[in-house]
Protein backbone atom coordinates (compact mmCIF):
# COMPACT_ATOMS: atom_id res chain seq x y z
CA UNK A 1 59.11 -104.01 -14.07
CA UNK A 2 60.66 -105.83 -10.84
CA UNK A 3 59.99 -105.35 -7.45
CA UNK A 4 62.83 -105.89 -4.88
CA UNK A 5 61.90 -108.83 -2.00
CA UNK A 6 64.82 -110.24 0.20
CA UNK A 7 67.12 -109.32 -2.86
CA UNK A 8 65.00 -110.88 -5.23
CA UNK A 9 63.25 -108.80 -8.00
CA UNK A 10 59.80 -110.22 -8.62
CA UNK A 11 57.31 -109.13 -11.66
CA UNK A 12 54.81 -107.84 -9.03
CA UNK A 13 55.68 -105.04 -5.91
CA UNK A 14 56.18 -107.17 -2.94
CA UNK A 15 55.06 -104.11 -0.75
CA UNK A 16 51.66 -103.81 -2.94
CA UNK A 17 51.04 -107.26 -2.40
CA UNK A 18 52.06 -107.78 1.29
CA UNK A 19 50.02 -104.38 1.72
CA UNK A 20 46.42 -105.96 0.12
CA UNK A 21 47.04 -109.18 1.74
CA UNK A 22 46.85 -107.11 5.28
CA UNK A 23 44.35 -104.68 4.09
CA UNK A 24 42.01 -108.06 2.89
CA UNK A 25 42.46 -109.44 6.10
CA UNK A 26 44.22 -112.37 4.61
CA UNK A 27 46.76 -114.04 7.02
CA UNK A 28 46.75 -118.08 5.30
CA UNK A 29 46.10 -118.39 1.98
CA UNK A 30 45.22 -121.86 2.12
CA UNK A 31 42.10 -120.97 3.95
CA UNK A 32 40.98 -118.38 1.48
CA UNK A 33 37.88 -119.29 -0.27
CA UNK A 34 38.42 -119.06 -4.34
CA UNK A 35 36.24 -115.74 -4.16
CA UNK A 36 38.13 -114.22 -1.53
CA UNK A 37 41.34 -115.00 -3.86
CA UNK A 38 39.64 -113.72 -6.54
CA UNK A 39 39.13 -109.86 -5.36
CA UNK A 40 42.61 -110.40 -3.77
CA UNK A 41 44.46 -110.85 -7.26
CA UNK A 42 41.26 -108.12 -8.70
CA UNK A 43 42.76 -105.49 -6.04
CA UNK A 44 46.57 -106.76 -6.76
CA UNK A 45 45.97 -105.77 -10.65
CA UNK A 46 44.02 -102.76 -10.14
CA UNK A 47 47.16 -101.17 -7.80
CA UNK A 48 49.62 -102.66 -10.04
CA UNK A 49 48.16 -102.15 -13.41
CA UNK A 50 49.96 -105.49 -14.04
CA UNK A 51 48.06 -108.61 -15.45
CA UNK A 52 48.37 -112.12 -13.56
CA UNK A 53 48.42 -115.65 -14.76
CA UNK A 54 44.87 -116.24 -13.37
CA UNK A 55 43.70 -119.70 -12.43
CA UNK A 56 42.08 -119.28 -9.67
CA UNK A 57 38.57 -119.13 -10.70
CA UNK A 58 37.09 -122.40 -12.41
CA UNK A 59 34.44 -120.50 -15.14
CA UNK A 60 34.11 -121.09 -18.64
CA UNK A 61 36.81 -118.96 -20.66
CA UNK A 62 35.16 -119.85 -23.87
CA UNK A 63 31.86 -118.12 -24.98
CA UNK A 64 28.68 -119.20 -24.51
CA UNK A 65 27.15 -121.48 -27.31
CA UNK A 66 24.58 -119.51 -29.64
CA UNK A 67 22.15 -122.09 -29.79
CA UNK A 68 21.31 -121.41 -25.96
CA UNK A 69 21.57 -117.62 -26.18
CA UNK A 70 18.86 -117.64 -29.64
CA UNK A 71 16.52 -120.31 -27.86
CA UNK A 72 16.46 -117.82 -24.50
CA UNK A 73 15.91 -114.70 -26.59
CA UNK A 74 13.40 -116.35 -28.59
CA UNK A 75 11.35 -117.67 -25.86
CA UNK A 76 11.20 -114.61 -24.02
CA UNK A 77 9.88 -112.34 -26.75
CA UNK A 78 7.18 -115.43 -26.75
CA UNK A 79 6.63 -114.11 -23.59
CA UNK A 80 7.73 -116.45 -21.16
CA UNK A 81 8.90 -114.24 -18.90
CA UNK A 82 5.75 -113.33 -17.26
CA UNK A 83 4.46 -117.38 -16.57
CA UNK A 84 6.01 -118.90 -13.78
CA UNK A 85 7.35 -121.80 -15.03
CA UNK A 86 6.71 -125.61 -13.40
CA UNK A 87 8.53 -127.10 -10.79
CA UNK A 88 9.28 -130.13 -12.37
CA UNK A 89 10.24 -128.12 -15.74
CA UNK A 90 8.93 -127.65 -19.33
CA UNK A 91 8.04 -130.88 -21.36
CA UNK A 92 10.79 -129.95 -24.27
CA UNK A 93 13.57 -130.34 -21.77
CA UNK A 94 13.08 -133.06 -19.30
CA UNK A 95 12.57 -134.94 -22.86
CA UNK A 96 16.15 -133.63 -24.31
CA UNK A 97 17.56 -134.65 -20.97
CA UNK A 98 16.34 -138.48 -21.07
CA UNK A 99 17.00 -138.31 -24.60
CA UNK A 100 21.04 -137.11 -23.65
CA UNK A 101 20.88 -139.29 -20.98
CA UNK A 102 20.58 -142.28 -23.19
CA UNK A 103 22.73 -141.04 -26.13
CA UNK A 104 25.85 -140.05 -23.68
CA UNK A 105 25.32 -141.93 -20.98
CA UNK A 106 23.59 -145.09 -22.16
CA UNK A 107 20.93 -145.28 -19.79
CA UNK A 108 17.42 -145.51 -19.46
CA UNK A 109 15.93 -142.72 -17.81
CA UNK A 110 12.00 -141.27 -18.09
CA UNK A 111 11.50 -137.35 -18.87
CA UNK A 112 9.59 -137.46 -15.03
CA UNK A 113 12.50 -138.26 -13.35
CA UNK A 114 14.36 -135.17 -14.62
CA UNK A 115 14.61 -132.05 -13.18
CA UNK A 116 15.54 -128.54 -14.02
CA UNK A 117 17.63 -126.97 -10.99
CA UNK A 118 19.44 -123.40 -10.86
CA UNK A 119 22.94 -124.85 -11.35
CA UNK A 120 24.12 -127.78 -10.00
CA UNK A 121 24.31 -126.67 -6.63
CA UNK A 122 21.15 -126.24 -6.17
CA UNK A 123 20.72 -129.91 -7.25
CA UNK A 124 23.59 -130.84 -4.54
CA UNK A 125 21.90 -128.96 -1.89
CA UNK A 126 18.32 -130.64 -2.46
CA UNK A 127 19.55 -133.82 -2.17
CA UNK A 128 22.13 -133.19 0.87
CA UNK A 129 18.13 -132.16 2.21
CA UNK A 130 16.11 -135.53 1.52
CA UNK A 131 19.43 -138.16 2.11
CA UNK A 132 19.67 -136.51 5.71
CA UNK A 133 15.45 -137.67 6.06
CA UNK A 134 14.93 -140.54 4.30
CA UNK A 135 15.90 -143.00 6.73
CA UNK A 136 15.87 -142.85 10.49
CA UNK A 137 19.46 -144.50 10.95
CA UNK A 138 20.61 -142.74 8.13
CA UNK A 139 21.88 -138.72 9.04
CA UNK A 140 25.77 -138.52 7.32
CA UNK A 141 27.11 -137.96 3.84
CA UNK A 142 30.36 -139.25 2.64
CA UNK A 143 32.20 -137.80 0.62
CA UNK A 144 35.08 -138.59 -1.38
CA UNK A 145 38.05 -136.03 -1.51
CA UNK A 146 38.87 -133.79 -2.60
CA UNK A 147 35.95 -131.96 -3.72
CA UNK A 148 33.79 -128.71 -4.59
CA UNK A 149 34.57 -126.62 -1.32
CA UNK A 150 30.58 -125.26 -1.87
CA UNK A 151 29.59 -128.79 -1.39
CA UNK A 152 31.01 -128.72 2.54
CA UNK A 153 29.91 -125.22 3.18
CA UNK A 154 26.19 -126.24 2.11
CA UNK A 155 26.53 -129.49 4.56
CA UNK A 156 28.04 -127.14 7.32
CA UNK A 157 25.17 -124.59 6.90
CA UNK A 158 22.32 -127.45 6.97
CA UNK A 159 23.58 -129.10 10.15
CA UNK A 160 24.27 -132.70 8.42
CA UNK A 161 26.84 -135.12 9.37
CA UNK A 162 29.76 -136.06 7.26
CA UNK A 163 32.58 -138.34 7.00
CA UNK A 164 35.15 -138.38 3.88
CA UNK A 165 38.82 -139.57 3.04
CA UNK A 166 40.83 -138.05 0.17
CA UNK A 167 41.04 -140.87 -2.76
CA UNK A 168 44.97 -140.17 -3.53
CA UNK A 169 45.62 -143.66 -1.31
CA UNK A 170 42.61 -145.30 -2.53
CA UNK A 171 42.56 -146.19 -5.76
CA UNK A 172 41.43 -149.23 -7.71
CA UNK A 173 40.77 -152.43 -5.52
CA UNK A 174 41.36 -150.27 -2.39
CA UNK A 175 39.07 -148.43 -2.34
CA UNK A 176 36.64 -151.50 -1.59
CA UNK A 177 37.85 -151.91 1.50
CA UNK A 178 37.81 -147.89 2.41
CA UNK A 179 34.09 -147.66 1.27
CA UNK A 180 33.01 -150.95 3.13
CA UNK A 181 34.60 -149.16 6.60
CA UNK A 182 32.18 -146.55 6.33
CA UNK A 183 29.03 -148.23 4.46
CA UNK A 184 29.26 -150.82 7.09
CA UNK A 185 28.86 -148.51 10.00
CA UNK A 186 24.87 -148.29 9.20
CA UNK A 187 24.98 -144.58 9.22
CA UNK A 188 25.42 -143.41 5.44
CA UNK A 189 22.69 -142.12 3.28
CA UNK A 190 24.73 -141.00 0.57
CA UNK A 191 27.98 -140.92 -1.31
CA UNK A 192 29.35 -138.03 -3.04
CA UNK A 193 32.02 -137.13 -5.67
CA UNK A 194 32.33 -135.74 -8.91
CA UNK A 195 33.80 -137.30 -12.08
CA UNK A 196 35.85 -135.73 -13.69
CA UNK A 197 36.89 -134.35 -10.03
CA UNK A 198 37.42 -131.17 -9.26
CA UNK A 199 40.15 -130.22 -8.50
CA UNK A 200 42.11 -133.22 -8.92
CA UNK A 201 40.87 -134.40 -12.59
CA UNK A 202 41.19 -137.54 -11.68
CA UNK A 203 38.89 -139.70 -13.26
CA UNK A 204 37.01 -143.12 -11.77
CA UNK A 205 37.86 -146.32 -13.85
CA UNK A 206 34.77 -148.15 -14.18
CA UNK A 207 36.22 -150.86 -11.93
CA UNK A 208 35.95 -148.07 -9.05
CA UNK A 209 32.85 -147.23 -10.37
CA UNK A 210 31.44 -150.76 -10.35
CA UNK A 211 33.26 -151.17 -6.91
CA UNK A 212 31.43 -147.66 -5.31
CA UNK A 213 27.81 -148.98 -7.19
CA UNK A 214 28.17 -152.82 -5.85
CA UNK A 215 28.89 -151.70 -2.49
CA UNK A 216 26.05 -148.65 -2.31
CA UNK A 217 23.20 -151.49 -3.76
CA UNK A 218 24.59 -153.44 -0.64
CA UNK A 219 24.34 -151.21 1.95
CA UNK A 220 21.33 -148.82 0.43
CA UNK A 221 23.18 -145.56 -0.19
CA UNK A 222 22.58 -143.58 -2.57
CA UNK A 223 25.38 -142.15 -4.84
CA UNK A 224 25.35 -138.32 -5.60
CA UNK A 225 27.56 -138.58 -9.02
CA UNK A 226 28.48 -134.46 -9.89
CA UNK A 227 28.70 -134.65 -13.84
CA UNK A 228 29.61 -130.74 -14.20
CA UNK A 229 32.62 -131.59 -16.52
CA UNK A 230 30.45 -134.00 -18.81
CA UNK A 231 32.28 -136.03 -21.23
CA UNK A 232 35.93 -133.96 -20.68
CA UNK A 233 37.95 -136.97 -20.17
CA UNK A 234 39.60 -135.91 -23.24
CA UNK A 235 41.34 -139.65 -23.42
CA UNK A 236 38.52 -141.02 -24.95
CA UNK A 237 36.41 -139.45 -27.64
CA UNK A 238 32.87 -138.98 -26.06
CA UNK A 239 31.32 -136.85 -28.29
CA UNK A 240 29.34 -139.08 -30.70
CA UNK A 241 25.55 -139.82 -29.58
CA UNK A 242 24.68 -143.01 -28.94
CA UNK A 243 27.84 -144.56 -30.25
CA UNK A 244 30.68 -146.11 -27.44
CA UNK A 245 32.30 -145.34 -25.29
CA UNK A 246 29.87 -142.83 -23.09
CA UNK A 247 30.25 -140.96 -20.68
CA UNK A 248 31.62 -143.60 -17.33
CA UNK A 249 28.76 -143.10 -14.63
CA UNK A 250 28.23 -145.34 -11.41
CA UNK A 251 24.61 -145.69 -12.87
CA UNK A 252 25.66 -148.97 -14.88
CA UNK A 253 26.47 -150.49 -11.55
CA UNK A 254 23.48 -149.60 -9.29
CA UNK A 255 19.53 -148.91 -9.45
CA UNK A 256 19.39 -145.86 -6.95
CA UNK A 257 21.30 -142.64 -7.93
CA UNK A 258 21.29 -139.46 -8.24
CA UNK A 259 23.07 -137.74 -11.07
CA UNK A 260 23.99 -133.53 -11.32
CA UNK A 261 24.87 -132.52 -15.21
CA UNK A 262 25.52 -128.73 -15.28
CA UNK A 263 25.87 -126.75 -18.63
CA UNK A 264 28.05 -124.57 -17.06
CA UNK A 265 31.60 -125.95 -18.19
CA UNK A 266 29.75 -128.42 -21.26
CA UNK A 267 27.84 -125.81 -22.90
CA UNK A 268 29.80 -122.57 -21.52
CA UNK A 269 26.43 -121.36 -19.79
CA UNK A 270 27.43 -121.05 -16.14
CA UNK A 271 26.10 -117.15 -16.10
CA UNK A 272 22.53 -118.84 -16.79
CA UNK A 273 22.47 -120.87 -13.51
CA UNK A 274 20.74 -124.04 -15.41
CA UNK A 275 21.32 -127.63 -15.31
CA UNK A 276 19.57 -131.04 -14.34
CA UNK A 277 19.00 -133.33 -11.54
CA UNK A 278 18.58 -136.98 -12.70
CA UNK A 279 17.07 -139.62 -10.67
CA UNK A 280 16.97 -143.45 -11.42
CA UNK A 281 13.20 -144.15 -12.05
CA UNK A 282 13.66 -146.43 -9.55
CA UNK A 283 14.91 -144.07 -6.85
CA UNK A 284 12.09 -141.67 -8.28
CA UNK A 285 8.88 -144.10 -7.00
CA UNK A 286 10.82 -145.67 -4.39
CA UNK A 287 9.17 -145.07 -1.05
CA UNK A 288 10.57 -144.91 2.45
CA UNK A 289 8.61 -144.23 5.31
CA UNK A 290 10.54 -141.78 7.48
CA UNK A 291 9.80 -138.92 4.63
CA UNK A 292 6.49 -138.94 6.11
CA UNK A 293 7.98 -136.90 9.42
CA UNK A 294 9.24 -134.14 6.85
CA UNK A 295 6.68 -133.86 3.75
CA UNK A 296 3.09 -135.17 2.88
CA UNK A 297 4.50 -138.00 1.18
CA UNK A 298 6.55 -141.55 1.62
CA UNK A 299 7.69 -140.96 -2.53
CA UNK A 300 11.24 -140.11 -2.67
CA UNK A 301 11.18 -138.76 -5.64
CA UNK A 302 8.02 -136.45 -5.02
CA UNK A 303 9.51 -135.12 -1.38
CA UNK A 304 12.46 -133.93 -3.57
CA UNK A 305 10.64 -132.15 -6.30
CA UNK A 306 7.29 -131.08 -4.40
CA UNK A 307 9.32 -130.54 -0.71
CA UNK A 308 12.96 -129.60 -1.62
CA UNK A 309 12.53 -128.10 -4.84
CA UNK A 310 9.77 -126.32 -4.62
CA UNK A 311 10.73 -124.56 -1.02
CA UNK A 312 14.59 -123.23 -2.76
CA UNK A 313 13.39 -122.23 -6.06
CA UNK A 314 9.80 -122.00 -7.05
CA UNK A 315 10.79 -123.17 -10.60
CA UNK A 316 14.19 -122.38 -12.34
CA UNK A 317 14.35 -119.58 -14.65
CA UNK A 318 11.67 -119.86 -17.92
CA UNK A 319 13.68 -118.61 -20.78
CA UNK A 320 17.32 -120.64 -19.45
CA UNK A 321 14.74 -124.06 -19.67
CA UNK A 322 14.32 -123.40 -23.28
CA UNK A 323 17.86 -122.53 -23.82
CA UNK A 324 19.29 -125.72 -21.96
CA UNK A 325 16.35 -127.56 -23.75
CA UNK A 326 17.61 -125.95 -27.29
CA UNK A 327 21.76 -127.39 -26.30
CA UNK A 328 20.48 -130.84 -25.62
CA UNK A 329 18.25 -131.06 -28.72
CA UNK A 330 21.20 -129.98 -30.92
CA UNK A 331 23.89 -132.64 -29.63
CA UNK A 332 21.47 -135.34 -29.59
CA UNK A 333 20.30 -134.81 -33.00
CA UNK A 334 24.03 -134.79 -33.87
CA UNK A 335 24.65 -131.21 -34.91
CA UNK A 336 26.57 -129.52 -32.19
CA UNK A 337 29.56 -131.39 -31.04
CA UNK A 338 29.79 -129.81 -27.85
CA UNK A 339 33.06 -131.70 -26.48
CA UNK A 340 34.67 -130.65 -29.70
CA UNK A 341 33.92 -126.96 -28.61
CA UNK A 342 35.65 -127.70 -24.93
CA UNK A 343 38.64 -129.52 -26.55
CA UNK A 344 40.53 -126.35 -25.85
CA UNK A 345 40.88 -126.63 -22.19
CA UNK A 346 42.38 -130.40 -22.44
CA UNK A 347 44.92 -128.84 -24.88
CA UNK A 348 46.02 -125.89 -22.70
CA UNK A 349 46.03 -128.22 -20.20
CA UNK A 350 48.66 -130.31 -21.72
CA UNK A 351 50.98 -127.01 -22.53
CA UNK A 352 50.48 -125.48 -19.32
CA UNK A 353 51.40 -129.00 -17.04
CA UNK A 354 54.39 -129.19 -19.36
CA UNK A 355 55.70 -125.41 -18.44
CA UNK A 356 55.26 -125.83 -14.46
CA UNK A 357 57.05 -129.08 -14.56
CA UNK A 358 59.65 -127.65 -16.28
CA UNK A 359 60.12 -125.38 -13.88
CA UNK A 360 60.67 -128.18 -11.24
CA UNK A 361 56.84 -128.38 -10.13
CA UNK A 362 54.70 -131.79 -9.89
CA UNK A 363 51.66 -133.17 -10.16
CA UNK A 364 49.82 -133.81 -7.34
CA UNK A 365 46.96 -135.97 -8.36
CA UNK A 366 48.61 -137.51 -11.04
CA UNK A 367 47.52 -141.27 -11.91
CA UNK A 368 43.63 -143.12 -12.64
CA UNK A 369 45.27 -146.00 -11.35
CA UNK A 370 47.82 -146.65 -13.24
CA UNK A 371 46.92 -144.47 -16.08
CA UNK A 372 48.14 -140.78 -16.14
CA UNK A 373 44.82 -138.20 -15.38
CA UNK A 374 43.88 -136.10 -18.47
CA UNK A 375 44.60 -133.04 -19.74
CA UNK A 376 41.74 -131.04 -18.82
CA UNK A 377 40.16 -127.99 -17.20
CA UNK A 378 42.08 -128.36 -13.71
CA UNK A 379 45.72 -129.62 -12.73
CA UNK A 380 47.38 -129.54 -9.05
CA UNK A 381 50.71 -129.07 -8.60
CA UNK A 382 53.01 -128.92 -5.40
CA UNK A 383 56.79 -126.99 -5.37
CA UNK A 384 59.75 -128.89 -3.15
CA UNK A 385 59.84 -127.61 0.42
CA UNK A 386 56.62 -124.86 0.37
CA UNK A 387 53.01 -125.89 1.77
CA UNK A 388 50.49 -124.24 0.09
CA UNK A 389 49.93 -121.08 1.81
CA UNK A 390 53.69 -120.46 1.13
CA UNK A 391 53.40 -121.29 -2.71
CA UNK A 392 50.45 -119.59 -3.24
CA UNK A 393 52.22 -116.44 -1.58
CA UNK A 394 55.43 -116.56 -2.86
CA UNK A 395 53.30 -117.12 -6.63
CA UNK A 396 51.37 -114.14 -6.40
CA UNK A 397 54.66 -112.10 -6.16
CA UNK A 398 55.49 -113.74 -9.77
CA UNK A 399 51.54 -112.57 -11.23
CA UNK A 400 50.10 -115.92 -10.77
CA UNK A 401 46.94 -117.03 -9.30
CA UNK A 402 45.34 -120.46 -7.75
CA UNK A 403 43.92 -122.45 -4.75
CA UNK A 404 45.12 -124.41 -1.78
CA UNK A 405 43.61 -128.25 -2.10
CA UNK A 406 43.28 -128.06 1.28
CA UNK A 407 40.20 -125.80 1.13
CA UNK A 408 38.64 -128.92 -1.14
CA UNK A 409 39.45 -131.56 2.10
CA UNK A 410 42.53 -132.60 0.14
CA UNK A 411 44.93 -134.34 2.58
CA UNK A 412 47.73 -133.07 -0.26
CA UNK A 413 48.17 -129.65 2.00
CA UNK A 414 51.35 -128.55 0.29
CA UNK A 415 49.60 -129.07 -3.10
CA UNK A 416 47.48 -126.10 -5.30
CA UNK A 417 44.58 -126.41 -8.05
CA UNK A 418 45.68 -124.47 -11.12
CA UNK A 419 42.50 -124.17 -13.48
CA UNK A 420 43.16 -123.42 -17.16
CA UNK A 421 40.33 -121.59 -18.48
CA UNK A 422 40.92 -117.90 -18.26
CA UNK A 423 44.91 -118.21 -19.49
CA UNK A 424 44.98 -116.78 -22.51
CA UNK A 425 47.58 -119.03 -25.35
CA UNK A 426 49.37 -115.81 -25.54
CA UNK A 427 50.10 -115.69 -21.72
CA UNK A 428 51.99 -119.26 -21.75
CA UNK A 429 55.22 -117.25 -22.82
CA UNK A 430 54.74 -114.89 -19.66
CA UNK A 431 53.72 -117.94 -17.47
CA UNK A 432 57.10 -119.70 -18.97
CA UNK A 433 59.35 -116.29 -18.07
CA UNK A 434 57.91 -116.03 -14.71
CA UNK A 435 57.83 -119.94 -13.42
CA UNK A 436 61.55 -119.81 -14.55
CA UNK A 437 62.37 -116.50 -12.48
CA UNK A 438 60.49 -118.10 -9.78
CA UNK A 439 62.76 -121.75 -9.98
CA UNK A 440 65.90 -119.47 -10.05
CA UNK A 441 64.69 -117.12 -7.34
CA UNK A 442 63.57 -121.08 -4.99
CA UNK A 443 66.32 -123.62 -5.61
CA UNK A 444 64.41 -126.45 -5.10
């Protein structure tokens, strides 16, 4: 079925859409956060009775891995449901998380310097809290674009400073020089980005790695390194423990970080709310003196467990600890190759790039220097002459969902994060049909 718009006939009614666009109060797309897309393109296919393209929404679209789900089960008919659990976690996983630390990441990191938080945002949001108090000169966060659009609202909503660029100029050597402007200033507690980046997928080389860790040991800042798409750079096969190469981590190149690893995307477990915030042991005992204003203690580490930690969540979820603990244990010990399991999403990735270029799209993010990104679990794309509130309009009239970059800081503002996840291998051929009407229907 076709609806009529301007002359055009479009998979979706143009009236039905323009009509739950006004009635969502929706007047520019590319401010509309991913949720508020999400019950947009819910209501479009409820009226319609018409499924979209969706890739909006960046959630797991395999199932969750049964080692978790048999560990959880277990442990609660064990009864761990009526012990609150620790603050600092249970034994079994800060151990597995060290242990995966070492095997995937090649570093040396103590069980106490682990943490179990309620997703990684939770782990973002307790740090943003202790790098805004550890030093008196200290109060802004930098952060490198684009990025997690969560990330800004929790800075907005706790009142702390910021200052970031978008990396698409700043790659390799250059972004020395771009770092160095804003370390040098005095004011920076802490660096953040994620790697592999959403929603770009670009990925850091370790020379920008070693290039963000030499300059952050020489101006004391602490890098927060978001790991929520661990060991997806699908270029390079990550997926053997302890064995090279592992996943690339600013760690190798400094003493004092702070690392997020979520098993939302890895493990498929994002409707558990579980993951891990990893300190350096270093960073853990390191003591500065301006704490003391905010929390009984000068012990950086401590403050964040005993003062952040412990005022957001008082502990994370019992039976989700075992679970995570459970995922770990089984891809140290070699017998769950979890980045086989995710391989999908790089491979959909490839076939769905392929059809919107075709169809006279491109990539917006497209190069790790001089290396094309991966195939992975997001892509951006941009269409000739349309900014994004435009494109993501005139898509919806075609059954296809995404985001505006510029709600992740991007500076790309005509550009659009497409995630793969929830498109189905038997939707590519209606993807294909409708990015085809849609080239015909906007000579580029």
């Amino acid at each position: 079925m076709f609806s009529n718009i301007n002359s055009r006939q479009t998979p979706i009614d143009s009236q039905i859409v323009d009509k739950i666009l006004t009635e969502n109060k929706i007047t520019d797309l590319s401010l509309s956060s991913i949720r508020e897309i999400k019950k947009l393109v819910d209501d479009i296919e409820t009226s319609t009775n018409q499924k979209f393209v969706r890739m909006e929404m960046g959630i797991p679209g395999l199932p969750a891995s049964s080692i978790g789900i048999e560990a959880e089960i277990k442990s609660l008919k064990n009864g761990v449901a009526s012990i609150y659990p620790d603050i600092y976690g249970i034994q079994q996983l800060k151990i597995e998380t060290s242990r995966f630390a070492k095997l995937f990441l090649d570093l040396d990191i103590s069980p106490e310097s682990c943490f179990p938080t309620t997703g990684s945002t939770m782990g973002s949001f307790a740090a943003f809290l202790i790098l805004a108090r550890f030093h008196k000169q200290k109060d802004t966060i930098l952060l490198i674009n684009p990025g997690f659009p969560v990330h800004y609202q929790q800075l907005r909503i706790l009142d702390i400073k910021t200052k970031s660029f978008d990396i698409y100029e700043f790659r390799g050597e250059k972004l020395r020089a771009k770092l160095e402007s804003y370390f040098s200033e005095g004011n920076i507690s802490g660096v953040l980005y994620s790697n592999p980046n959403n929603p770009s997928w670009i990925c850091f080389t370790e020379n920008e790695l070693k290039i963000i860790g030499e300059l952050c040991t020489k101006y004391d800042v602490i890098p927060i390194e978001d790991l929520a798409y661990f060991a997806m750079d699908f270029r390079k096969n990550l997926s053997k423990p302890g064995e090279p190469p592992f996943q690339a981590t600013v760690a190798k190149y400094t003493e004092h970080y702070i690392l997020t690893i979520s098993s939302s995307k890895a493990f498929s477990y994002a409707g558990q709310r579980i993951a891990m915030l990893v300190l350096s042991d270093k960073l853990y005992s390191r003591k500065y003196e301006n704490l003391k204003s905010y929390y009984l203690t000068d012990c950086f580490g401590h403050a964040l467990v005993y003062g952040n930690l412990y005022a957001i969540s008082a502990g994370i979820t019992h039976s989700t600890q075992f679970a995570l603990s459970e995922l770990f244990k089984a891809v140290n010990d070699g017998t769950y190759d979890f980045v086989e399991e995710v391989r999908e999403y790089g491979e959909k990735a490839k076939i769905l790039k392929e059809i919107f270029i075709k169809n006279g799209f491109k990539i917006v993010y497209d190069k790790d220097e001089d290396e094309p990104i991966a195939d992975g679990f997001y892509f951006t794309v941009s269409y000739p002459g349309m900014n994004s509130d435009k494109l993501l309009k005139e898509l919806l009239y075609y059954g296809i969902s995404a985001i505006s970059l510029r709600i992740t800081q991007s500076e790309r503002i005509e550009g659009i994060r497409a995630c793969v996840s929830l498109v189905k291998r038997e939707q590519f051929k209606d993807l294909e049909e409708r990015l085809s009407k849609f080239r015909i229907d906007h000579p580029a």
